[in-house]
PDB file of N, CA and C in Angstrom:
ATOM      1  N   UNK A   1       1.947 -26.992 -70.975  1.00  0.00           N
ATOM      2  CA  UNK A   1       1.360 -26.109 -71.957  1.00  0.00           C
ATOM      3  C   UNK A   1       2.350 -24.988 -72.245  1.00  0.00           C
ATOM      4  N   UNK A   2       2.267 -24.747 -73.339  1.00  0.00           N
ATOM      5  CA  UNK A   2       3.506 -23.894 -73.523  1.00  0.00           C
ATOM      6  C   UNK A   2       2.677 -21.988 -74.142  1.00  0.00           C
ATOM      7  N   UNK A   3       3.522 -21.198 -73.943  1.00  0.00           N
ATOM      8  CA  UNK A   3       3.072 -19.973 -74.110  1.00  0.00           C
ATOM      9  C   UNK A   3       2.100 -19.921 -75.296  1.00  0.00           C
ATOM     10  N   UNK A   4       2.307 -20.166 -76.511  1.00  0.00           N
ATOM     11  CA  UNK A   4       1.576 -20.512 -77.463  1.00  0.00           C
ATOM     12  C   UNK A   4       0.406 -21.715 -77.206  1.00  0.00           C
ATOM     13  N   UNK A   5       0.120 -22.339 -76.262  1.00  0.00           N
ATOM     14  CA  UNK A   5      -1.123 -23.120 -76.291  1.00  0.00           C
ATOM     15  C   UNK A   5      -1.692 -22.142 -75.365  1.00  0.00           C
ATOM     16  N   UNK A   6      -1.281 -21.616 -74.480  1.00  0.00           N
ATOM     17  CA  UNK A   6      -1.879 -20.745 -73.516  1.00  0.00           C
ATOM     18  C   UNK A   6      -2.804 -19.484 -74.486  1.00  0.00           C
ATOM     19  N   UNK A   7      -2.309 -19.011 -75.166  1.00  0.00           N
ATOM     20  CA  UNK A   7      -2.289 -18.097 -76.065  1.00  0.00           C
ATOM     21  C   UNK A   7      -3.751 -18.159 -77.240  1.00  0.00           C
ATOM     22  N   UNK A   8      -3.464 -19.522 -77.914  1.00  0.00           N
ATOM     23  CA  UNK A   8      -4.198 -20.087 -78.776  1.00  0.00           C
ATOM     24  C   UNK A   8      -5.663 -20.342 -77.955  1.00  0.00           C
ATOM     25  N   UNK A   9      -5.338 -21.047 -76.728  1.00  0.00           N
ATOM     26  CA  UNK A   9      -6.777 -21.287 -75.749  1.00  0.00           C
ATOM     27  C   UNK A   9      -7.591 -19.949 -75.876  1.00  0.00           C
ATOM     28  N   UNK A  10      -6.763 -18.667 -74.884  1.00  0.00           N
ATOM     29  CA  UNK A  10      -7.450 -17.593 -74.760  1.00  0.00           C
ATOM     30  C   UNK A  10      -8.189 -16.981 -75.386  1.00  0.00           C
ATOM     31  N   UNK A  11      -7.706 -17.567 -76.852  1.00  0.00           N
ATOM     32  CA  UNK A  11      -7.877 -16.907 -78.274  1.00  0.00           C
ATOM     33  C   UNK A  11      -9.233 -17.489 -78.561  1.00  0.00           C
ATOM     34  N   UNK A  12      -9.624 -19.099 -78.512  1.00  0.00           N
ATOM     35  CA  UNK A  12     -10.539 -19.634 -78.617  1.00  0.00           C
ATOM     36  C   UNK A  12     -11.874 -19.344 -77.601  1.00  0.00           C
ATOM     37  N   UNK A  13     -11.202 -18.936 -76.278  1.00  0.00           N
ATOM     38  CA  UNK A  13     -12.269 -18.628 -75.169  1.00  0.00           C
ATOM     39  C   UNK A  13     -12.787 -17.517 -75.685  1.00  0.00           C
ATOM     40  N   UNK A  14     -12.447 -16.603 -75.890  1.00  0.00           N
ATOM     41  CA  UNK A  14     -12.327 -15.037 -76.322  1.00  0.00           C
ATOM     42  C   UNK A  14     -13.534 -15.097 -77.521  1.00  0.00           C
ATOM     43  N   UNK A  15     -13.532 -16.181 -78.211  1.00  0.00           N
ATOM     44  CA  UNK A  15     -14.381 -16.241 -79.398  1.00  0.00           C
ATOM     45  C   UNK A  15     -15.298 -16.728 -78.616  1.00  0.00           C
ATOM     46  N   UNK A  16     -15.467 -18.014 -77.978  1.00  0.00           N
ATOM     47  CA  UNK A  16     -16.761 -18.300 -77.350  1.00  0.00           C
ATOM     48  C   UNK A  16     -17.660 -17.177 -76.433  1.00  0.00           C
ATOM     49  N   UNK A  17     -16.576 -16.447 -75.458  1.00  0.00           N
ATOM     50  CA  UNK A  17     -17.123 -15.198 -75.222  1.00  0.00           C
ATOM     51  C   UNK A  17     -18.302 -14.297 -75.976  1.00  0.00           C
ATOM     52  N   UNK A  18     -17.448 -14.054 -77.180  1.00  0.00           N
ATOM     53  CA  UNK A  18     -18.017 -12.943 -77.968  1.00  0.00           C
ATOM     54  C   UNK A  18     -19.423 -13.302 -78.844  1.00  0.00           C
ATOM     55  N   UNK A  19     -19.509 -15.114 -78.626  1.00  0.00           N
ATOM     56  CA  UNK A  19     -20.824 -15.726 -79.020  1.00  0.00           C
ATOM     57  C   UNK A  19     -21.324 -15.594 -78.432  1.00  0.00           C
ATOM     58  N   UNK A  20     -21.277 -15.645 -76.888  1.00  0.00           N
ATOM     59  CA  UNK A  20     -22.217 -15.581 -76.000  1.00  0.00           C
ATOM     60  C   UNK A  20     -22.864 -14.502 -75.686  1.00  0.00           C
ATOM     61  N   UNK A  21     -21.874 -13.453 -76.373  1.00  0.00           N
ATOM     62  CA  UNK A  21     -22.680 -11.941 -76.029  1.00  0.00           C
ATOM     63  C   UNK A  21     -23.582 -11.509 -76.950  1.00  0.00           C
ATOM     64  N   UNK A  22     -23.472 -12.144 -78.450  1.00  0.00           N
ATOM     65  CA  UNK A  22     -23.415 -11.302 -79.413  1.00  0.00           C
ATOM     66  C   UNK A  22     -25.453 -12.174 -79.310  1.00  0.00           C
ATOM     67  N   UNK A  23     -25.115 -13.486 -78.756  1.00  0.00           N
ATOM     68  CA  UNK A  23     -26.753 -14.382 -78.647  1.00  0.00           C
ATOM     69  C   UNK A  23     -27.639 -13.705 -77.582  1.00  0.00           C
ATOM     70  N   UNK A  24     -27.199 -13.299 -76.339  1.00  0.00           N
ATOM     71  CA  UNK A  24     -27.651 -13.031 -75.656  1.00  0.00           C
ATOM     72  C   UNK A  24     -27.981 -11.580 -75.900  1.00  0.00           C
ATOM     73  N   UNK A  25     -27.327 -10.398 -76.515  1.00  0.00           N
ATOM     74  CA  UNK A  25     -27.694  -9.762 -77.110  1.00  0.00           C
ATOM     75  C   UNK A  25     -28.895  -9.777 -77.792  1.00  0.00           C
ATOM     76  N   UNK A  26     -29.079 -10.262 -79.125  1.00  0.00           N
ATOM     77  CA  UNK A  26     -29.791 -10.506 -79.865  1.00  0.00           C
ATOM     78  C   UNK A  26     -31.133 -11.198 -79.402  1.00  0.00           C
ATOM     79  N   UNK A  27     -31.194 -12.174 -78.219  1.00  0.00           N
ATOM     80  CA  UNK A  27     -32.177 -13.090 -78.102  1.00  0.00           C
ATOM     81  C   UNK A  27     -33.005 -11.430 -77.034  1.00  0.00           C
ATOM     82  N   UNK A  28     -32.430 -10.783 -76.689  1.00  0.00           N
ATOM     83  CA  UNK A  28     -33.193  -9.404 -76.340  1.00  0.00           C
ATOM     84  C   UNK A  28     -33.842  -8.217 -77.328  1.00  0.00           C
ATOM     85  N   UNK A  29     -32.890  -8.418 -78.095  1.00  0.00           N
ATOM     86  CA  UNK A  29     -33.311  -7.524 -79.158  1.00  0.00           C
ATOM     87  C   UNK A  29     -32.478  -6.212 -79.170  1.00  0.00           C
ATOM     88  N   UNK A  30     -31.565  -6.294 -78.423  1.00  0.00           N
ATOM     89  CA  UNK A  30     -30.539  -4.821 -78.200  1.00  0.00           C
ATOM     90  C   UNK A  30     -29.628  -4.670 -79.480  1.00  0.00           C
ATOM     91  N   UNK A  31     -29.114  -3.524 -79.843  1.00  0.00           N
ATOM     92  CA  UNK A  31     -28.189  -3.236 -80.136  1.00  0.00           C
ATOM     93  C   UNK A  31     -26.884  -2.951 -80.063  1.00  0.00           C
ATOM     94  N   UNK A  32     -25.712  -3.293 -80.402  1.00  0.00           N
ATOM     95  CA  UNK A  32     -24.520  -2.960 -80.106  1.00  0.00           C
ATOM     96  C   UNK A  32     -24.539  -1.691 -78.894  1.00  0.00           C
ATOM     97  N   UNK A  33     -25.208  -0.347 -79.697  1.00  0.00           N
ATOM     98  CA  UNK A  33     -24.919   0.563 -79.461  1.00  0.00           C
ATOM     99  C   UNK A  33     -25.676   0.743 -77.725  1.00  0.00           C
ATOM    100  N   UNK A  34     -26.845   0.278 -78.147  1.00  0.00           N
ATOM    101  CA  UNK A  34     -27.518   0.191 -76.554  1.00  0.00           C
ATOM    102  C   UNK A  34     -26.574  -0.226 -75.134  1.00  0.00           C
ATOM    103  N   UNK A  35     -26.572  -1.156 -75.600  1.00  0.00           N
ATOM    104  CA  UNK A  35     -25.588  -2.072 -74.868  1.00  0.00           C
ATOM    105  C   UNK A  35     -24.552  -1.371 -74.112  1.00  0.00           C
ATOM    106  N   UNK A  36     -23.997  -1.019 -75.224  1.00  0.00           N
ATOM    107  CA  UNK A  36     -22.027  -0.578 -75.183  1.00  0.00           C
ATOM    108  C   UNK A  36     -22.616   1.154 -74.043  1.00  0.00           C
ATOM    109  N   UNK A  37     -23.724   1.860 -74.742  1.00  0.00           N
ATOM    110  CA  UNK A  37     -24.169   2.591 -73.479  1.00  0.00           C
ATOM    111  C   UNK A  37     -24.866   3.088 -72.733  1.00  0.00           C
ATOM    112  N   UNK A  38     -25.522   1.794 -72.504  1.00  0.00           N
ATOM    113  CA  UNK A  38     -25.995   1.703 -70.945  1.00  0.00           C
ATOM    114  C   UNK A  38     -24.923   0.866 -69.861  1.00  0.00           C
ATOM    115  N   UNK A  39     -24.110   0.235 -70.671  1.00  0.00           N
ATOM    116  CA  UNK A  39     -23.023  -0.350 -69.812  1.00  0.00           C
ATOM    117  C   UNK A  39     -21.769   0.804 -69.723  1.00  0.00           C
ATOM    118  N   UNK A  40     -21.677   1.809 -70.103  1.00  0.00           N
ATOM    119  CA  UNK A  40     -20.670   2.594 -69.695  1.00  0.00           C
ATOM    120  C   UNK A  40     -19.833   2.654 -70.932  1.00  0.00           C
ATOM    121  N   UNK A  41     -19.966   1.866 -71.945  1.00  0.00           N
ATOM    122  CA  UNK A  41     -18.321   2.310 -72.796  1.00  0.00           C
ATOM    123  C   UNK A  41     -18.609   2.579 -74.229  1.00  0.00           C
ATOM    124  N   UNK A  42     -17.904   2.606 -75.129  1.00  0.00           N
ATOM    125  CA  UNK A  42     -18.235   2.811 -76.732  1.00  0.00           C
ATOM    126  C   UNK A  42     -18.168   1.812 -77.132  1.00  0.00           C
ATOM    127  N   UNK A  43     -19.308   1.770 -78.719  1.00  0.00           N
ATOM    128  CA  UNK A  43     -19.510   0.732 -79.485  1.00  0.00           C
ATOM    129  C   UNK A  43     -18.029   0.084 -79.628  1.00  0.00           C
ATOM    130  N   UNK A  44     -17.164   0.274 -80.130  1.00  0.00           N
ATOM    131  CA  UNK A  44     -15.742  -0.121 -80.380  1.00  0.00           C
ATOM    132  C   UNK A  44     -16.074  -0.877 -79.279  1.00  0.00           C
ATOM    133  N   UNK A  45     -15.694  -0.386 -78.023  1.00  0.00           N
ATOM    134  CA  UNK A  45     -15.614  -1.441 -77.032  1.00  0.00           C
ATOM    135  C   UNK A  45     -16.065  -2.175 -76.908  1.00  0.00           C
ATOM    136  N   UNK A  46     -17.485  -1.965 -77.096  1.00  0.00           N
ATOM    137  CA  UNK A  46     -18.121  -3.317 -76.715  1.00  0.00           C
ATOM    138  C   UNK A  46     -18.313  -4.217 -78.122  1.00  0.00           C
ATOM    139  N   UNK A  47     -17.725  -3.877 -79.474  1.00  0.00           N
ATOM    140  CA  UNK A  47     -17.853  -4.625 -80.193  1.00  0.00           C
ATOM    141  C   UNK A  47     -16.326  -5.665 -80.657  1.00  0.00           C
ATOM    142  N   UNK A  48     -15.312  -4.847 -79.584  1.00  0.00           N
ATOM    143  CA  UNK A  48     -14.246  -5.850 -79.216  1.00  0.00           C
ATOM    144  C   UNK A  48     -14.895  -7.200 -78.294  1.00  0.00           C
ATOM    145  N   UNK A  49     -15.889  -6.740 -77.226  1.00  0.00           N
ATOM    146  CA  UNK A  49     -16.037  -7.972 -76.454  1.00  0.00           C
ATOM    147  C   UNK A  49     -16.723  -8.994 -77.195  1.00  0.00           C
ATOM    148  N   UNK A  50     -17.463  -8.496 -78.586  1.00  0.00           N
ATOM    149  CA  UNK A  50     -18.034  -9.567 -79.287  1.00  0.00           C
ATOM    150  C   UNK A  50     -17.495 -10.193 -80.043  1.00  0.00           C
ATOM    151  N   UNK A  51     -15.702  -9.378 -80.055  1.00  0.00           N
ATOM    152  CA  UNK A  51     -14.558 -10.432 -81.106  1.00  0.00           C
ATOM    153  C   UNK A  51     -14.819  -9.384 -82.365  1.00  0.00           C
ATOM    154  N   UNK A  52     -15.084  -8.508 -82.859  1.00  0.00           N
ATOM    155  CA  UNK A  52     -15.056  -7.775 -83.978  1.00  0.00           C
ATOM    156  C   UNK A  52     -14.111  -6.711 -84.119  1.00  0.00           C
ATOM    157  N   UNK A  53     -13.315  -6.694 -83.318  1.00  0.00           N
ATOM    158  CA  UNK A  53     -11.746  -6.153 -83.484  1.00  0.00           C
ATOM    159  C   UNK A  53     -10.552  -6.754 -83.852  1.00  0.00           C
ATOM    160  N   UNK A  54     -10.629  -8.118 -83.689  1.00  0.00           N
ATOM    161  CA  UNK A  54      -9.683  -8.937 -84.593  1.00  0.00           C
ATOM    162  C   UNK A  54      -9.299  -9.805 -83.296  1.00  0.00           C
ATOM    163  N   UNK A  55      -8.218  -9.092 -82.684  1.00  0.00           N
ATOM    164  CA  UNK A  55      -7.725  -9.420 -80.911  1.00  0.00           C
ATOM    165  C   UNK A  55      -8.443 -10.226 -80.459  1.00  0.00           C
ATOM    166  N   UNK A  56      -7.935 -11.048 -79.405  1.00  0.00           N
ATOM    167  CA  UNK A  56      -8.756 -11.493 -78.503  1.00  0.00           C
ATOM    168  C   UNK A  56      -9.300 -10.865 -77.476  1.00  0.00           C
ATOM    169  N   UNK A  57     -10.173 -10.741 -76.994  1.00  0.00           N
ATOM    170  CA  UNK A  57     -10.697  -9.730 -75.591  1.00  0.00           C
ATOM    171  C   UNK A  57     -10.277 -10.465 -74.468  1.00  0.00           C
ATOM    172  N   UNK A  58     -10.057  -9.222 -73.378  1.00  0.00           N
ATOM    173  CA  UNK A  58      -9.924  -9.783 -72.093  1.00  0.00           C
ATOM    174  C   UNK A  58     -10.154  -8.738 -71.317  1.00  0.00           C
ATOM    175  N   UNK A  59     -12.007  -8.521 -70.721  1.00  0.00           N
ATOM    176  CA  UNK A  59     -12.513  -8.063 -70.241  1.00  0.00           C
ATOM    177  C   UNK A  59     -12.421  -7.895 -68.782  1.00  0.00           C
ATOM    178  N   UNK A  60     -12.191  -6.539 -67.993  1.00  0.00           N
ATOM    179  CA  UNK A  60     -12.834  -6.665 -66.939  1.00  0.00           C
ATOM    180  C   UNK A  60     -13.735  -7.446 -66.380  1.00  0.00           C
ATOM    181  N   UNK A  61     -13.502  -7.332 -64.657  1.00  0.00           N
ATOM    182  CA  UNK A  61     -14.495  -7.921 -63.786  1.00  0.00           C
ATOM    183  C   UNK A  61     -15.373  -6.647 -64.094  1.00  0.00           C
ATOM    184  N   UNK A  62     -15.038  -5.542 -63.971  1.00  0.00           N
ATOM    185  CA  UNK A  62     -16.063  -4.407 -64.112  1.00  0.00           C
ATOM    186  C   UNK A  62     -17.012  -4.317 -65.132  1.00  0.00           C
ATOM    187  N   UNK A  63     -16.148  -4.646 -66.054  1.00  0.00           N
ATOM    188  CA  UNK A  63     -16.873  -4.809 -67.702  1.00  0.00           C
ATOM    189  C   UNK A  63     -17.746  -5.615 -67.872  1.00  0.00           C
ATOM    190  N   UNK A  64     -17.457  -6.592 -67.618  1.00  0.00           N
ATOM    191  CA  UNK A  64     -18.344  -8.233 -68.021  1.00  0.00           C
ATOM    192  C   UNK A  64     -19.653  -8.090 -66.818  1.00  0.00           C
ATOM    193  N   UNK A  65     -19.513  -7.328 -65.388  1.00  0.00           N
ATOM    194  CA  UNK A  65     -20.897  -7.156 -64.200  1.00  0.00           C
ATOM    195  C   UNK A  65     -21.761  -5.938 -64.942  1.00  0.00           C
ATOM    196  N   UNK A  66     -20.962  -4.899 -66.188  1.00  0.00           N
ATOM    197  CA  UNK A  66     -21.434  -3.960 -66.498  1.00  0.00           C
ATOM    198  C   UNK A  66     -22.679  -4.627 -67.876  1.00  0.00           C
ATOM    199  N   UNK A  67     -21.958  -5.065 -68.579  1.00  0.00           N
ATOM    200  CA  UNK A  67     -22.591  -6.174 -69.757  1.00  0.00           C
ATOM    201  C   UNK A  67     -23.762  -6.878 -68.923  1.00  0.00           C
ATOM    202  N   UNK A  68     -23.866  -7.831 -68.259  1.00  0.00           N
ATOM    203  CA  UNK A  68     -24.315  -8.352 -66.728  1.00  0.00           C
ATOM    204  C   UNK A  68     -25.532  -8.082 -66.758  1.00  0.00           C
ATOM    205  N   UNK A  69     -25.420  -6.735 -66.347  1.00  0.00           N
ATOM    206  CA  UNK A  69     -26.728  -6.058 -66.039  1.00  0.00           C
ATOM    207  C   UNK A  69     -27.091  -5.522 -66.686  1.00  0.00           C
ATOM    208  N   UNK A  70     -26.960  -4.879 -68.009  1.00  0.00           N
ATOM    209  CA  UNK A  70     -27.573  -4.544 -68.946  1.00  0.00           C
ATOM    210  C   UNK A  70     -28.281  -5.370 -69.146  1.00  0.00           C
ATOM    211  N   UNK A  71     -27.695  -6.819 -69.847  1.00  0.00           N
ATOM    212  CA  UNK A  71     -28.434  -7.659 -70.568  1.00  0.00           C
ATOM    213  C   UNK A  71     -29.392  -8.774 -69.749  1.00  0.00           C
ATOM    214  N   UNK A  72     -29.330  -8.495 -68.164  1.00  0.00           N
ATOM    215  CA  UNK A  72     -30.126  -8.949 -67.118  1.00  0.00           C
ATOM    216  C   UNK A  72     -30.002 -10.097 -67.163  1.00  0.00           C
ATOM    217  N   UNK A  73     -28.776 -10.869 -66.592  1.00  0.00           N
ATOM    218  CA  UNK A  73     -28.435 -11.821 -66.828  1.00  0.00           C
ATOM    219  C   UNK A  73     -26.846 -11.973 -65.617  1.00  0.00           C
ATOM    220  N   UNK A  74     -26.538 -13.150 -65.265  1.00  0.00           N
ATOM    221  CA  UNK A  74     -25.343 -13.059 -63.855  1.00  0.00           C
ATOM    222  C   UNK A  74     -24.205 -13.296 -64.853  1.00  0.00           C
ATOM    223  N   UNK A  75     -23.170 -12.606 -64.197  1.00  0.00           N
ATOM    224  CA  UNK A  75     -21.611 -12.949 -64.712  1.00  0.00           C
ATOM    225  C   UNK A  75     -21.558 -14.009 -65.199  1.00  0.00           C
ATOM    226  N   UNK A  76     -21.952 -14.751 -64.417  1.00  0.00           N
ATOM    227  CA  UNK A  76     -22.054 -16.770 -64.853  1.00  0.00           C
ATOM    228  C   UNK A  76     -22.534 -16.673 -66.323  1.00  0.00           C
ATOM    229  N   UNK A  77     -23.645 -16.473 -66.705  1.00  0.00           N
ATOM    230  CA  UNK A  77     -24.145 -16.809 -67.595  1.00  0.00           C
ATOM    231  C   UNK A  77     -23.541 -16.066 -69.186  1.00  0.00           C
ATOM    232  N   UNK A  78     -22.460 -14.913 -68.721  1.00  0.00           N
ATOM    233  CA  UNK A  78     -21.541 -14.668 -69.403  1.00  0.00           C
ATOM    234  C   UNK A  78     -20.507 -15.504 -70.068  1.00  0.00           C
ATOM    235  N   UNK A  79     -20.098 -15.775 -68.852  1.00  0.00           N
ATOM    236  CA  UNK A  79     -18.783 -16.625 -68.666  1.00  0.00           C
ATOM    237  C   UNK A  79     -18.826 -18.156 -69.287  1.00  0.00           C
ATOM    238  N   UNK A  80     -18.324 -18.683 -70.421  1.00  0.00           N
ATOM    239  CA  UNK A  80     -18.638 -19.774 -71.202  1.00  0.00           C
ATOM    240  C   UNK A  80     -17.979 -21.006 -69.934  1.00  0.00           C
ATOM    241  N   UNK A  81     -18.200 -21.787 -69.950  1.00  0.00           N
ATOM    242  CA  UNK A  81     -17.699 -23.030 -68.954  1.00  0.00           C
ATOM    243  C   UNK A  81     -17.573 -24.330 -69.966  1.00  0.00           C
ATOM    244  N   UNK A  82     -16.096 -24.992 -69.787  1.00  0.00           N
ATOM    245  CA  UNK A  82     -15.434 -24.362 -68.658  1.00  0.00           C
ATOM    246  C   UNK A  82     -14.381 -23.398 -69.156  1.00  0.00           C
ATOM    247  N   UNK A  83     -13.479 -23.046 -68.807  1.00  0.00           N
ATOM    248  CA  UNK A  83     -12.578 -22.022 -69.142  1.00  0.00           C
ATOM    249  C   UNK A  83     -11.305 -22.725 -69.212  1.00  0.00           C
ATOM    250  N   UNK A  84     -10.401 -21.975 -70.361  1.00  0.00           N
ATOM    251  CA  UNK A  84      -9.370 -22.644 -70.556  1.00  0.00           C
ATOM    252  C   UNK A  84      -7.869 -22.150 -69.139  1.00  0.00           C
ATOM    253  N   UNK A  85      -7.099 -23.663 -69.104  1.00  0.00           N
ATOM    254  CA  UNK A  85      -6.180 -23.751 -67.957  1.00  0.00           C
ATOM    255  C   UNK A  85      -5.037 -22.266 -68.648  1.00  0.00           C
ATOM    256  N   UNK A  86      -5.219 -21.478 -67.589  1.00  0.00           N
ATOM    257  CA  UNK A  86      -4.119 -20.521 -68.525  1.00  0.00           C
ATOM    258  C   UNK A  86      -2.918 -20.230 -67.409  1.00  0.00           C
ATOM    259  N   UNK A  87      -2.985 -21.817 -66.645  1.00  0.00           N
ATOM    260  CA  UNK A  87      -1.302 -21.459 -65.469  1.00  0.00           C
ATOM    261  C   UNK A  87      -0.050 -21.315 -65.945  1.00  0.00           C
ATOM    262  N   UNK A  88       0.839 -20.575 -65.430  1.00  0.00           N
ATOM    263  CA  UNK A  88       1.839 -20.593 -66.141  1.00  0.00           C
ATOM    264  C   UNK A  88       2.435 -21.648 -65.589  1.00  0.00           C
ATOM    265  N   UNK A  89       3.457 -22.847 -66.260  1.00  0.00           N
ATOM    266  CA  UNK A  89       3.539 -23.878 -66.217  1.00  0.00           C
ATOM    267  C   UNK A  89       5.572 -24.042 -66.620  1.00  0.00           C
TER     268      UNK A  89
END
């Protein structure tokens, strides 16, 4: 895999991520803003983890247990599966 597939993956995980937040969000009924603070950070931030900054995200362990528990729900169920191979090779 070369730097650019590594790259492109992350890019794609990063989007599945930001689906998973943006559903699980919603299937609660929260808002961005709720969310972003009761988990500790600003809307910006947390509307990077939903992919609405352009970038790909790459969240904390802190971040993603902070999201976690807001939205009452385990890291796991964050975390899209499976995850892309990102060894350097």
């Amino acid at each position: 895999m070369t730097d650019h597939d590594t790259a492109t993956d992350w890019a794609k995980y990063s989007q599945e991520l930001g689906f998973t937040l943006r559903r699980l969000r919603g299937a609660r009924g929260f808002s961005q803003e709720r969310v972003a603070s009761d988990a500790g950070m600003s809307k910006v931030q947390y509307q990077r983890l939903e992919g609405l900054g352009g970038a790909p995200s790459n969240p904390t362990i802190k971040t993603l247990i902070a999201v976690a528990e807001v939205l009452d729900v385990s890291i796991g169920d964050l975390v899209p599966q499976p995850w892309p191979d990102l060894r350097a090779r």
